[in-house]
N, C-alpha and C. Protein backbone atom coordinates (compact mmCIF):
# COMPACT_ATOMS: atom_id res chain seq x y z
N UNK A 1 78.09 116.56 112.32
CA UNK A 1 79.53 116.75 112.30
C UNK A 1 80.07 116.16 111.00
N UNK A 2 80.69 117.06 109.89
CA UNK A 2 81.53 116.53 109.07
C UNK A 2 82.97 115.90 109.36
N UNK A 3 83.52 114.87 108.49
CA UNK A 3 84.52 114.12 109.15
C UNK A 3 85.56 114.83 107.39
N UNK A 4 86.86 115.34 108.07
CA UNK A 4 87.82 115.44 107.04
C UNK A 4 88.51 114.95 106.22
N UNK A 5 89.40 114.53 105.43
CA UNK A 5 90.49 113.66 105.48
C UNK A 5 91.66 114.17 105.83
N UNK A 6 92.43 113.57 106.43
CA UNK A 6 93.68 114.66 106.62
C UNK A 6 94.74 114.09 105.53
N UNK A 7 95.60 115.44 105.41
CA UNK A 7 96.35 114.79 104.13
C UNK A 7 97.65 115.40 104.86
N UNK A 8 98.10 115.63 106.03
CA UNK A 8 99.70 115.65 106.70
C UNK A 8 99.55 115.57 107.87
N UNK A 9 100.32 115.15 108.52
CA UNK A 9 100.23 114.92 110.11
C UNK A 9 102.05 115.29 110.35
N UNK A 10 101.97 116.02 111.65
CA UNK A 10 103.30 116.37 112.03
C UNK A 10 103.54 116.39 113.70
N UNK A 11 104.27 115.70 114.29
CA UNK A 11 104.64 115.72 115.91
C UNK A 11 106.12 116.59 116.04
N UNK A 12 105.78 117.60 116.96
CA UNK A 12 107.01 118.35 117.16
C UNK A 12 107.13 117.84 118.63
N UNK A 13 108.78 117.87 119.35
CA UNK A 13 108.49 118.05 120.71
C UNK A 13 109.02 119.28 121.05
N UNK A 14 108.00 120.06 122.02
CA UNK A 14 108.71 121.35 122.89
C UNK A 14 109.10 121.05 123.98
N UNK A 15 109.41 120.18 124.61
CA UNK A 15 110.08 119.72 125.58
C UNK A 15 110.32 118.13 126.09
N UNK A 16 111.48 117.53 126.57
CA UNK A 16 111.57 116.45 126.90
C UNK A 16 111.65 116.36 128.59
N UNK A 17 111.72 116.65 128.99
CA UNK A 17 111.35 117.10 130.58
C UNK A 17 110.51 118.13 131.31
N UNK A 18 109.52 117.80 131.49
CA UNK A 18 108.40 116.46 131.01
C UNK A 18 108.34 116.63 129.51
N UNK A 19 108.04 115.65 128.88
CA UNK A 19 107.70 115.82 127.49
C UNK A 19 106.49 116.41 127.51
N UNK A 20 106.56 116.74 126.18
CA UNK A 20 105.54 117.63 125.80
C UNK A 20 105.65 118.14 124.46
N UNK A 21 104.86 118.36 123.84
CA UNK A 21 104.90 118.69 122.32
C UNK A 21 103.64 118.84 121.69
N UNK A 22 103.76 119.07 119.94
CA UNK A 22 102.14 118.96 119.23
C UNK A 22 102.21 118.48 118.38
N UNK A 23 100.91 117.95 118.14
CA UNK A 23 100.48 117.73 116.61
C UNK A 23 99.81 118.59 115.83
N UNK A 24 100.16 118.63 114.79
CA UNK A 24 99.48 119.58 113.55
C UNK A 24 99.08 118.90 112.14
N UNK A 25 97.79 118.89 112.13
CA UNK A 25 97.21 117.84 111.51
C UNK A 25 96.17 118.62 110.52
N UNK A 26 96.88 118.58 109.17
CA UNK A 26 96.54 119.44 108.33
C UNK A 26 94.89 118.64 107.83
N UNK A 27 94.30 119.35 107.14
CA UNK A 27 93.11 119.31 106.78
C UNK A 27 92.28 120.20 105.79
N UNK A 28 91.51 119.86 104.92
CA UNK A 28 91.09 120.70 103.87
C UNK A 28 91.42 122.13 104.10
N UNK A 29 92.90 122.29 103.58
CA UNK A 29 93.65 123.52 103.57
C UNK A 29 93.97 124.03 104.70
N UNK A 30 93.60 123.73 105.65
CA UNK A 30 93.70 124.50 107.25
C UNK A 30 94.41 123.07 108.01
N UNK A 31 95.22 124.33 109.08
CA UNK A 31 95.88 123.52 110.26
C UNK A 31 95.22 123.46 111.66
N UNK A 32 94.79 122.11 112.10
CA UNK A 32 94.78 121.80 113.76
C UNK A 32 96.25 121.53 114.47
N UNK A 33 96.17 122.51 115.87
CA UNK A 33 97.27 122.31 116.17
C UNK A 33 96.88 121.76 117.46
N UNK A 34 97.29 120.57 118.33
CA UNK A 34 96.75 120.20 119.00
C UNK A 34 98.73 120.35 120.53
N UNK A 35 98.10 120.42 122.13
CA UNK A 35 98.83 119.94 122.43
C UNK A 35 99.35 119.19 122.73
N UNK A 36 100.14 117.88 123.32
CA UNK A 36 100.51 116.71 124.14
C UNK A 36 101.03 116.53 124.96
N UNK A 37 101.14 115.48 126.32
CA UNK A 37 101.88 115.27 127.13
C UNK A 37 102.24 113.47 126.87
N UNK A 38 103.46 113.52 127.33
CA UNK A 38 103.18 111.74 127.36
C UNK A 38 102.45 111.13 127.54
N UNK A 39 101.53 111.39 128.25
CA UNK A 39 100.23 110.35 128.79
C UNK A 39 99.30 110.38 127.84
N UNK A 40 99.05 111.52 127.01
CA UNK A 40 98.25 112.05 126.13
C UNK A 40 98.92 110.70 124.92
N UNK A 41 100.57 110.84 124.20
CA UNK A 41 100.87 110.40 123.40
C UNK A 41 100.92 108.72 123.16
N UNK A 42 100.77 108.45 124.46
CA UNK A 42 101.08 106.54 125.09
C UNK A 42 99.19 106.30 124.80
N UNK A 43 98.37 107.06 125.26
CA UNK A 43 97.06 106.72 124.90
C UNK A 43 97.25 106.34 123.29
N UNK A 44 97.27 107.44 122.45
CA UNK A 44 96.84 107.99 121.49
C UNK A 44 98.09 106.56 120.45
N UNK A 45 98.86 106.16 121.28
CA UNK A 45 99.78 105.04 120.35
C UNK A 45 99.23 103.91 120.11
N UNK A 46 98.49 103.53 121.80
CA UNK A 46 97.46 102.12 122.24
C UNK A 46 96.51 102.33 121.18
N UNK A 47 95.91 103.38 121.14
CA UNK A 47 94.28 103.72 119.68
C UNK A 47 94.63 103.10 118.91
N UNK A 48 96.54 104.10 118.18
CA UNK A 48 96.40 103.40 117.01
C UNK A 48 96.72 102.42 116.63
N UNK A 49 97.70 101.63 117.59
CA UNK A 49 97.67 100.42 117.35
C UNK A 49 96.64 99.14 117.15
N UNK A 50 95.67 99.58 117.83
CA UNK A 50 94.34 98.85 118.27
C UNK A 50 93.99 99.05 116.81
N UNK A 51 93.79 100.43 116.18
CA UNK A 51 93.01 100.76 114.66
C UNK A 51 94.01 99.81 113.54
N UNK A 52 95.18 99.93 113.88
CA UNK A 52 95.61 98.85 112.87
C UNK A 52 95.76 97.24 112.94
N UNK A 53 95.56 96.88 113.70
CA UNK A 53 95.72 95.58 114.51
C UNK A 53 94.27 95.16 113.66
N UNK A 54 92.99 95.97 113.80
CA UNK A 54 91.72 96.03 113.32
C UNK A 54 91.85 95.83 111.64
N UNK A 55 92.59 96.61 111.21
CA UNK A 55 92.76 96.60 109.87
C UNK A 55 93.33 95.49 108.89
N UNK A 56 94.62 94.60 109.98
CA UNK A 56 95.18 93.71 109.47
C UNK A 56 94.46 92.82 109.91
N UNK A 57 93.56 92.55 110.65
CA UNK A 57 92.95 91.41 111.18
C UNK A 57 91.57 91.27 109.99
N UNK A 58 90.87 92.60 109.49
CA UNK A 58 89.93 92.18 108.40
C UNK A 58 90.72 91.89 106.98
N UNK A 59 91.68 92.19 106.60
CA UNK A 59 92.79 92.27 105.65
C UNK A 59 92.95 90.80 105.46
N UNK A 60 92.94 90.22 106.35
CA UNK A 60 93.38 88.64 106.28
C UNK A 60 92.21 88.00 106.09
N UNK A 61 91.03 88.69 106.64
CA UNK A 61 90.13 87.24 106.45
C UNK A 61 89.10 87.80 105.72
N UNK A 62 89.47 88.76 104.55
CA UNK A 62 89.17 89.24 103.23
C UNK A 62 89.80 88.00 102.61
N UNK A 63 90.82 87.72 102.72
CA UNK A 63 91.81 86.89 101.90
C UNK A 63 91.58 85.19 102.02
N UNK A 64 90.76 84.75 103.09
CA UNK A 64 90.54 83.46 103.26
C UNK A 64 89.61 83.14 102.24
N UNK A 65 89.88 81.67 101.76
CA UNK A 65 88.11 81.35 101.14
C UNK A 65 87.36 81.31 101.65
């Protein structure tokens, strides 16, 4: 499996009762369009928070002596 970089990310919502909406998450010239539900979007917030939480936590102790 090759891994991309993505170079745009976009959240639309098509509905707020129930929510619901997509992401479209551009990639070497081509679009993924993915769908969501809240439950889908509350996961996918916990990830990334967790991925940056990860990031600032090696960030800092790059920086220690």
């Amino acid at each position: 499996m090759s891994v991309q970089r993505a170079t745009n990310i976009a959240v639309s919502t098509a509905s707020t009762a129930p929510l619901r909406g997509t992401i479209e998450i551009d990639c070497a010239g081509t679009v993924a369009t993915f769908a969501i539900d809240e439950e889908m979007a509350h996961r996918l917030c916990a990830d990334l928070e967790r991925f940056l939480t990860q990031a600032q936590h090696k960030t800092r102790a790059a920086r220690r002596p």
